[in-house]
Each structure stands twice: as C-alpha cells, then as structure tokens.
C-alpha atoms as a PDB file:
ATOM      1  CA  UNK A   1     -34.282 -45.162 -72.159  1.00  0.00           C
ATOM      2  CA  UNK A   2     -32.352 -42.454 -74.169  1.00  0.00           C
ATOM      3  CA  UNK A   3     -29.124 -42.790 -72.053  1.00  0.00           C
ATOM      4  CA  UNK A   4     -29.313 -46.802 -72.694  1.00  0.00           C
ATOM      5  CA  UNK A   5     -29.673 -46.399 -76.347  1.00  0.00           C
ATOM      6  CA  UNK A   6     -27.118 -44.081 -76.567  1.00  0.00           C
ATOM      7  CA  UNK A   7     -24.764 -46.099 -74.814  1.00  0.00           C
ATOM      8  CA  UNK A   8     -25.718 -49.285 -76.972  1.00  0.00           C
ATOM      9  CA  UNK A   9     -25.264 -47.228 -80.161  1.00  0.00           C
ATOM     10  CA  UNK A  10     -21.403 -46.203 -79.094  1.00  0.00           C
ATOM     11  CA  UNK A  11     -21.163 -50.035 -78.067  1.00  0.00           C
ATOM     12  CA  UNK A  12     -22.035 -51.420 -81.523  1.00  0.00           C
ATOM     13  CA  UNK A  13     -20.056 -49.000 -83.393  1.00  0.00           C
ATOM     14  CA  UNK A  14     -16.729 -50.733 -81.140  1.00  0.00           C
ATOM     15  CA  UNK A  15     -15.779 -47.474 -79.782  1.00  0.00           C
ATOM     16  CA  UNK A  16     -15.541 -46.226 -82.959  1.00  0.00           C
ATOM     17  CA  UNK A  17     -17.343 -42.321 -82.951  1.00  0.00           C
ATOM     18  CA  UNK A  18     -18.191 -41.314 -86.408  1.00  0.00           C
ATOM     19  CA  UNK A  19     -18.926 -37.777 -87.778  1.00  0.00           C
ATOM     20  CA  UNK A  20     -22.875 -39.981 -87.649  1.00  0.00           C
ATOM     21  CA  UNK A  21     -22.453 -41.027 -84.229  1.00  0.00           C
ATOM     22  CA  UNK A  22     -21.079 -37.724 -83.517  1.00  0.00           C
ATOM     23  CA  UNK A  23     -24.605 -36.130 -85.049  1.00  0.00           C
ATOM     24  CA  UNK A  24     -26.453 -38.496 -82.936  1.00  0.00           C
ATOM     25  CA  UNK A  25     -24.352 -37.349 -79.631  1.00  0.00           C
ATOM     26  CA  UNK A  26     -25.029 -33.160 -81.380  1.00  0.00           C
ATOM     27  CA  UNK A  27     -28.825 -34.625 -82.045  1.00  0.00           C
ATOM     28  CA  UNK A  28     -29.788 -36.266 -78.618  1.00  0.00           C
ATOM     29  CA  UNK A  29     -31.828 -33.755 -76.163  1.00  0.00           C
ATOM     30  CA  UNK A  30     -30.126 -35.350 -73.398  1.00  0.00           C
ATOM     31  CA  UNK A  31     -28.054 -33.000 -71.450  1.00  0.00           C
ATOM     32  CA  UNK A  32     -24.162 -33.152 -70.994  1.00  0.00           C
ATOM     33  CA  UNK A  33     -25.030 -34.667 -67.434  1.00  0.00           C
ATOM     34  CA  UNK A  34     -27.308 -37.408 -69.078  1.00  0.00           C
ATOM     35  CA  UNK A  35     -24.523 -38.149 -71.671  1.00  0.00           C
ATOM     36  CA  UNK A  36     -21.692 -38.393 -69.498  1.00  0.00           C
ATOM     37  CA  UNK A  37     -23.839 -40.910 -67.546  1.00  0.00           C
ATOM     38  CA  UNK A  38     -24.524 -42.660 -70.594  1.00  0.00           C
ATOM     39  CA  UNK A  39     -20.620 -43.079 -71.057  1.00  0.00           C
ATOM     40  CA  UNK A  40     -20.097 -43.952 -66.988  1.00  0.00           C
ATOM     41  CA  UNK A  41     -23.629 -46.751 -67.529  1.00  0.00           C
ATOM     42  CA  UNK A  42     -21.386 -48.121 -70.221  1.00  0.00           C
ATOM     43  CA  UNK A  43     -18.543 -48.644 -68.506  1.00  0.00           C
ATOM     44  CA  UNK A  44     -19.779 -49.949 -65.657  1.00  0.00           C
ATOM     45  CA  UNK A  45     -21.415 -52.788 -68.064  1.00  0.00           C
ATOM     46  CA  UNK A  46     -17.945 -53.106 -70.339  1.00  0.00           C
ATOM     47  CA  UNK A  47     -16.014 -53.759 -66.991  1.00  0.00           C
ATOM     48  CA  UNK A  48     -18.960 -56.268 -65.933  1.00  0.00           C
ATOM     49  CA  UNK A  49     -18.408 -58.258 -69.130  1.00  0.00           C
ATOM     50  CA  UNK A  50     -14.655 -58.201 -68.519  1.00  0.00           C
ATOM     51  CA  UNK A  51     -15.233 -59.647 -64.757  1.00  0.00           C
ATOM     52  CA  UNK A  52     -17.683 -61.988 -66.272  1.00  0.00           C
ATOM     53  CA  UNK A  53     -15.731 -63.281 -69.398  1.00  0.00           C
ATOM     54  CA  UNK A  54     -12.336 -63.438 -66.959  1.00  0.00           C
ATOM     55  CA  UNK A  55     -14.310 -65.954 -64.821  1.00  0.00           C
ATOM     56  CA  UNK A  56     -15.205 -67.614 -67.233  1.00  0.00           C
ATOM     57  CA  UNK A  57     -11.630 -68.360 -68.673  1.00  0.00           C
ATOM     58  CA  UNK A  58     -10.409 -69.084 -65.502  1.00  0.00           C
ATOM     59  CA  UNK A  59     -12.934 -72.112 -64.902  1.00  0.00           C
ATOM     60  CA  UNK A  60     -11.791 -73.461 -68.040  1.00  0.00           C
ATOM     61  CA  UNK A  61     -13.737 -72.108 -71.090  1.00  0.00           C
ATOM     62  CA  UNK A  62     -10.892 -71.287 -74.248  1.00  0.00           C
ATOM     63  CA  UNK A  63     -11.528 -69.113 -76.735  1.00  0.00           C
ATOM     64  CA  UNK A  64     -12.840 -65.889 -75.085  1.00  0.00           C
ATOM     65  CA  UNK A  65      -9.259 -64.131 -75.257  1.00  0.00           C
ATOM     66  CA  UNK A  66     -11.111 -62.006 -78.232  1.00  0.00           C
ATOM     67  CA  UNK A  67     -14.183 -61.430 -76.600  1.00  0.00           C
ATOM     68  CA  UNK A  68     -11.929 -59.900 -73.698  1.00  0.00           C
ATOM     69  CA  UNK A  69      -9.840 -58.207 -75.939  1.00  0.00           C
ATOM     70  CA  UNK A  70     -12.627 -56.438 -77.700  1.00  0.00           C
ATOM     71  CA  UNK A  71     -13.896 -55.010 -74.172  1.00  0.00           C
ATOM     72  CA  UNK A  72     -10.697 -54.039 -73.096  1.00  0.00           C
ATOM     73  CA  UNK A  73     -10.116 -51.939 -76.696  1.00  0.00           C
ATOM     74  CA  UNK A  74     -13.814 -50.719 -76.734  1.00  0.00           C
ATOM     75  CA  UNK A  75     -13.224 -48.891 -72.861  1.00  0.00           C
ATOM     76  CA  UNK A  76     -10.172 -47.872 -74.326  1.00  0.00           C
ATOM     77  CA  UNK A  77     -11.520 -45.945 -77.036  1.00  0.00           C
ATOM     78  CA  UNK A  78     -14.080 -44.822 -75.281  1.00  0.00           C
ATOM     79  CA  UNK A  79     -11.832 -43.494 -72.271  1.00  0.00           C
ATOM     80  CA  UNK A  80      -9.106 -41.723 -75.083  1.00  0.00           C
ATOM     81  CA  UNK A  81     -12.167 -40.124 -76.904  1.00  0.00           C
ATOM     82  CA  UNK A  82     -13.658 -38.575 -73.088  1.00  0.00           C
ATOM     83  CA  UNK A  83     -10.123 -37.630 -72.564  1.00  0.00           C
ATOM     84  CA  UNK A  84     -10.489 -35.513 -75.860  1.00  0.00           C
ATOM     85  CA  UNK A  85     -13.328 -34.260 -74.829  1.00  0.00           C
ATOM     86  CA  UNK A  86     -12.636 -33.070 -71.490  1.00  0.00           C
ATOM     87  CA  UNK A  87     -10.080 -30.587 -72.714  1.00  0.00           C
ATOM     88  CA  UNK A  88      -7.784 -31.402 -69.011  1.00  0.00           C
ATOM     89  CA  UNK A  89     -10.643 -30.695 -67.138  1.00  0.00           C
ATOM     90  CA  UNK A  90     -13.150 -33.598 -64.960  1.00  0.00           C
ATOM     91  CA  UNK A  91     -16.556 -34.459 -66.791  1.00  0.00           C
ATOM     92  CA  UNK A  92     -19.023 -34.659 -64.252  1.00  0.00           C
ATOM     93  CA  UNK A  93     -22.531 -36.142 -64.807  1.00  0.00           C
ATOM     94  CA  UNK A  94     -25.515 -37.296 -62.404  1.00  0.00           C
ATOM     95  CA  UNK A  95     -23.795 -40.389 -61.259  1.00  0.00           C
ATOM     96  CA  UNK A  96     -20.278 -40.720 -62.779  1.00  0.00           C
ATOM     97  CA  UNK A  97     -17.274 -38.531 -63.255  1.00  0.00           C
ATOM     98  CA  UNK A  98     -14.360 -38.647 -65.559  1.00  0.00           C
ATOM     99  CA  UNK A  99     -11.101 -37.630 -64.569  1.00  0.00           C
ATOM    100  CA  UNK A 100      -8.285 -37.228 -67.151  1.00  0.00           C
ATOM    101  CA  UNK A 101      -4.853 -38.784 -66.812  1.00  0.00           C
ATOM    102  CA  UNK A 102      -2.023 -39.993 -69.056  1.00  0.00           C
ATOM    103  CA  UNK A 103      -1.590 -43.765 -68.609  1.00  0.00           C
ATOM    104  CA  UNK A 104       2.203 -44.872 -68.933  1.00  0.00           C
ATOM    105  CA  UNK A 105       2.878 -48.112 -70.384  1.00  0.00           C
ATOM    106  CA  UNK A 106       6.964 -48.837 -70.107  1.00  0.00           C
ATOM    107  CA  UNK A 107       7.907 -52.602 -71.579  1.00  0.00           C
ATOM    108  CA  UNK A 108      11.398 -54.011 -73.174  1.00  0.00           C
ATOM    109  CA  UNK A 109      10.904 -53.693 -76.885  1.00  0.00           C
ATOM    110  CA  UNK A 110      14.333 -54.869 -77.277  1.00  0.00           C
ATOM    111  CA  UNK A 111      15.436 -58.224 -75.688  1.00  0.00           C
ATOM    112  CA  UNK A 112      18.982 -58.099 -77.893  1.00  0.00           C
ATOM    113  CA  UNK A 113      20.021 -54.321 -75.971  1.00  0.00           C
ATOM    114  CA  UNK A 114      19.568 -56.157 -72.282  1.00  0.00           C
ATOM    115  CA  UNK A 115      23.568 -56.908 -71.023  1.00  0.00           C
ATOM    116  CA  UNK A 116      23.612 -60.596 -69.175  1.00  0.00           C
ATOM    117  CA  UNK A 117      23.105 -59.533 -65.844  1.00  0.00           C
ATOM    118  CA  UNK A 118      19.807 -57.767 -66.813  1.00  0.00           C
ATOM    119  CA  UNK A 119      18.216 -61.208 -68.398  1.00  0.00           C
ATOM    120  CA  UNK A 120      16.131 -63.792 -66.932  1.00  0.00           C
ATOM    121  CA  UNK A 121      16.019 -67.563 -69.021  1.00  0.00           C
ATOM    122  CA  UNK A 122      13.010 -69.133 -68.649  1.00  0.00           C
ATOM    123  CA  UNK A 123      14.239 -73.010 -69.655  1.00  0.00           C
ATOM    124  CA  UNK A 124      12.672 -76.293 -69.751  1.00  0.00           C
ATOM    125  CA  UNK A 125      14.341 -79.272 -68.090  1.00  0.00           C
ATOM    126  CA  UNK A 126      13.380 -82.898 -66.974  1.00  0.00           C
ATOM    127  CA  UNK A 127      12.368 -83.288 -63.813  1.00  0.00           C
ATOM    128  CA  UNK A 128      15.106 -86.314 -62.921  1.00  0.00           C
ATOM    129  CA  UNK A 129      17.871 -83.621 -64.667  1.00  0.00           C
ATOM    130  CA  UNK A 130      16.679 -80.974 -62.568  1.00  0.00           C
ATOM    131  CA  UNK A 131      17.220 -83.182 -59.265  1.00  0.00           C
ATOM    132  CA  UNK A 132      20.037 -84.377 -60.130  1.00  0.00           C
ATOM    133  CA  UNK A 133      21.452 -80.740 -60.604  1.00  0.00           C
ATOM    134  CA  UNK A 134      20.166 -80.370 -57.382  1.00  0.00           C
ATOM    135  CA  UNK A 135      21.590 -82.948 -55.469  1.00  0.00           C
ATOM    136  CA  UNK A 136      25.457 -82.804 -57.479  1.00  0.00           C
ATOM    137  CA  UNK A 137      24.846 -86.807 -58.786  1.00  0.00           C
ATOM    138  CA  UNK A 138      27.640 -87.449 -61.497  1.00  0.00           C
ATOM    139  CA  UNK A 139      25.202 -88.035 -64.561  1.00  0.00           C
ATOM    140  CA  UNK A 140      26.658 -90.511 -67.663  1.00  0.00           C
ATOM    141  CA  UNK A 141      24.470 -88.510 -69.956  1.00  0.00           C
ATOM    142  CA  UNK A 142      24.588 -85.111 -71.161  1.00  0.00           C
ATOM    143  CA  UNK A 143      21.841 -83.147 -69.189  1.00  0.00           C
ATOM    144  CA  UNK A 144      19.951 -81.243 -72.190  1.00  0.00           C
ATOM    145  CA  UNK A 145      17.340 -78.341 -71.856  1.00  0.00           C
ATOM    146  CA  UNK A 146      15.770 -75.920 -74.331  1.00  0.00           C
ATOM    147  CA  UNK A 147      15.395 -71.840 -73.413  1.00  0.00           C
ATOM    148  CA  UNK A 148      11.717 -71.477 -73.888  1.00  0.00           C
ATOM    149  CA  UNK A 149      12.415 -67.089 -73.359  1.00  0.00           C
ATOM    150  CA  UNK A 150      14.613 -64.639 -72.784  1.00  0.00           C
ATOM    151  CA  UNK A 151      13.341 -61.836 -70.716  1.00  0.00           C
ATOM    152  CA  UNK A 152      13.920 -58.728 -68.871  1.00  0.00           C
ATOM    153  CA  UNK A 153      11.913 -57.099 -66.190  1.00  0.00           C
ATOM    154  CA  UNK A 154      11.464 -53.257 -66.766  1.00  0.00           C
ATOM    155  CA  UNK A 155      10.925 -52.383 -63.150  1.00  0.00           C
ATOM    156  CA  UNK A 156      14.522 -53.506 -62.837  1.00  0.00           C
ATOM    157  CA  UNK A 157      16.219 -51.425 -65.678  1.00  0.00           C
ATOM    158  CA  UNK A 158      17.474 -47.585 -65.380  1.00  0.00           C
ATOM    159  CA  UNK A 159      15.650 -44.975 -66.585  1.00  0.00           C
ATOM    160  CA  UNK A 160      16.139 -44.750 -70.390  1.00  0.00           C
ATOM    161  CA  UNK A 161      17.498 -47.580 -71.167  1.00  0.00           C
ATOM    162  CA  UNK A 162      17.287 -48.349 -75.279  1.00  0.00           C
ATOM    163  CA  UNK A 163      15.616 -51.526 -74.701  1.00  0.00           C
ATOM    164  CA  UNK A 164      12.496 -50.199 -72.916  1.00  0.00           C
ATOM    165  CA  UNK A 165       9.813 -48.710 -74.707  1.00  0.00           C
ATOM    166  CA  UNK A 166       7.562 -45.927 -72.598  1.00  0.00           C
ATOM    167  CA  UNK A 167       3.947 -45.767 -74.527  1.00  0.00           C
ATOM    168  CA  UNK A 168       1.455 -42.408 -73.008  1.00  0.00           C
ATOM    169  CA  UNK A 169      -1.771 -42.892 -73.428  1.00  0.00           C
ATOM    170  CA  UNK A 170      -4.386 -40.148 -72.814  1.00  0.00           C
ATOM    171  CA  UNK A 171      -7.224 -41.688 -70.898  1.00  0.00           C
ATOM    172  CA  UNK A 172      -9.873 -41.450 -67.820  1.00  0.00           C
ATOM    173  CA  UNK A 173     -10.350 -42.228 -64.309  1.00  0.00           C
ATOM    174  CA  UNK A 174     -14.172 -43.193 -64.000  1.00  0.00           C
ATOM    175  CA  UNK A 175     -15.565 -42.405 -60.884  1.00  0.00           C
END
C-alpha cells in the first residue's frame, strides 16, 4: 500500500519532486528496492494511460491531445529525475530496473537554411487539376494550388547541418 501511495503522490505533484516530496521519498521506510518499484508500478500505469488515451483518439474522441501530453511529460520527468539519481549506474528494484541513457532528439529548426534539393512541398490541388497534370490535357484555365508546408526530412541531411537542431536528453530504459 506504501509503494502505491508513493507512486500516486509523485503522480499528483506532475512529475514535479519538491524538497516536500523529496522528505516524503527521505521519510518513507520503504527500501531503495520498494521505491524503485514504486517508480517502475508507475510507469507501467503512465504508459497504460498513454495506450488507453491513444485508442481512444484513434476511434474518434478529440480533445485528449492534453491528457496525452501530460503523460508523456509526467514519464518524462520522472525518467530525467531517475537518471539523476542513478549517478550512470542501473537502479535495480524487486521487479523493475532502470537503465540510464541519453535520448537524442535531431529535428530541422530552420526550414529557411534547407537548399532546394533538400525540401519537400506539401501542396493542395483539385482533384480534376491534378488529373489533368497527369494525363498532359491543355487546360484554358490557370491550374492554381496553395503550399500548405515546406519541409525537410533530417534523416536525409549531413551531419551538422545549421538547419537541424540535435536536443540530449538524460533519461531511462525501464525494464
């Protein structure tokens, strides 16, 4: 019952650890094991809710892009702050294990430093336009489309390049 409250204490606070939750954590006569399973029960249940809410918007319910958001930032606090705590080396309680890493998070910050043969359009057309492109019919009017997005794709750029923007972020494998 400890582990559970612990764990739903941490959850309300939004991944937030306070120098009072931090008394709490000092406080509790769980041992390390018992807290580190505390941290793996919770993630199990954050990554539950994610599965759940992500079915959910895919059947057609709107609005739970927050709700998802707010799991995915709560594990990610929680995973940075284990990081911390695990000083480079694997937590290991009774049931889960926490391995350290450095997540690397490359995307193009800069759309305006791509060169033209390293962008992608996305446009918008009409369909009878679009067929007619197709199929090289002379048209009397003046086939009109809007770019919706100009894009690059990272995985497709050189190492370094200015417009890409590499973010590390200490976190943890839970296992």
């Amino acid at each position: 019952m400890e582990k559970l409250l612990l764990a739903s204490t941490i959850e309300e606070a939004s991944g937030e650890i306070t120098d009072e939750q931090d008394l709490i954590w000092k406080a509790t006569d769980l041992a390390v094991r018992d807290k580190l399973d505390s941290y793996g029960y919770l993630f199990a249940e954050l990554d539950a809710e994610k599965k759940k809410l992500d079915f959910i918007k895919t059947n057609g319910v709107e609005k739970l892009q927050s709700a998802i958001s707010r799991v995915e930032s709560l594990s990610k606090k929680l995973k940075l702050r284990l990081n911390t705590l695990s000083n480079g080396e694997a937590l290991r309680g009774h049931i889960y294990s926490f391995h350290p890493f450095i997540s690397t998070t490359s995307y193009i910050e800069d759309v305006e430093k791509l060169s033209p043969n390293e962008t992608y359009l996305t446009i918008e057309i009409r369909q009878d336009y679009w067929d007619a492109l197709l199929s090289d019919k002379q048209y009397d009017t003046k086939i009109s489309f809007d770019i919706k997005k100009r894009a690059g794709k990272v995985s497709e750029l050189q190492d370094k390049h200015p417009a890409v923007k590499t973010v590390l972020t200490p976190s943890v494998r839970v296992r």
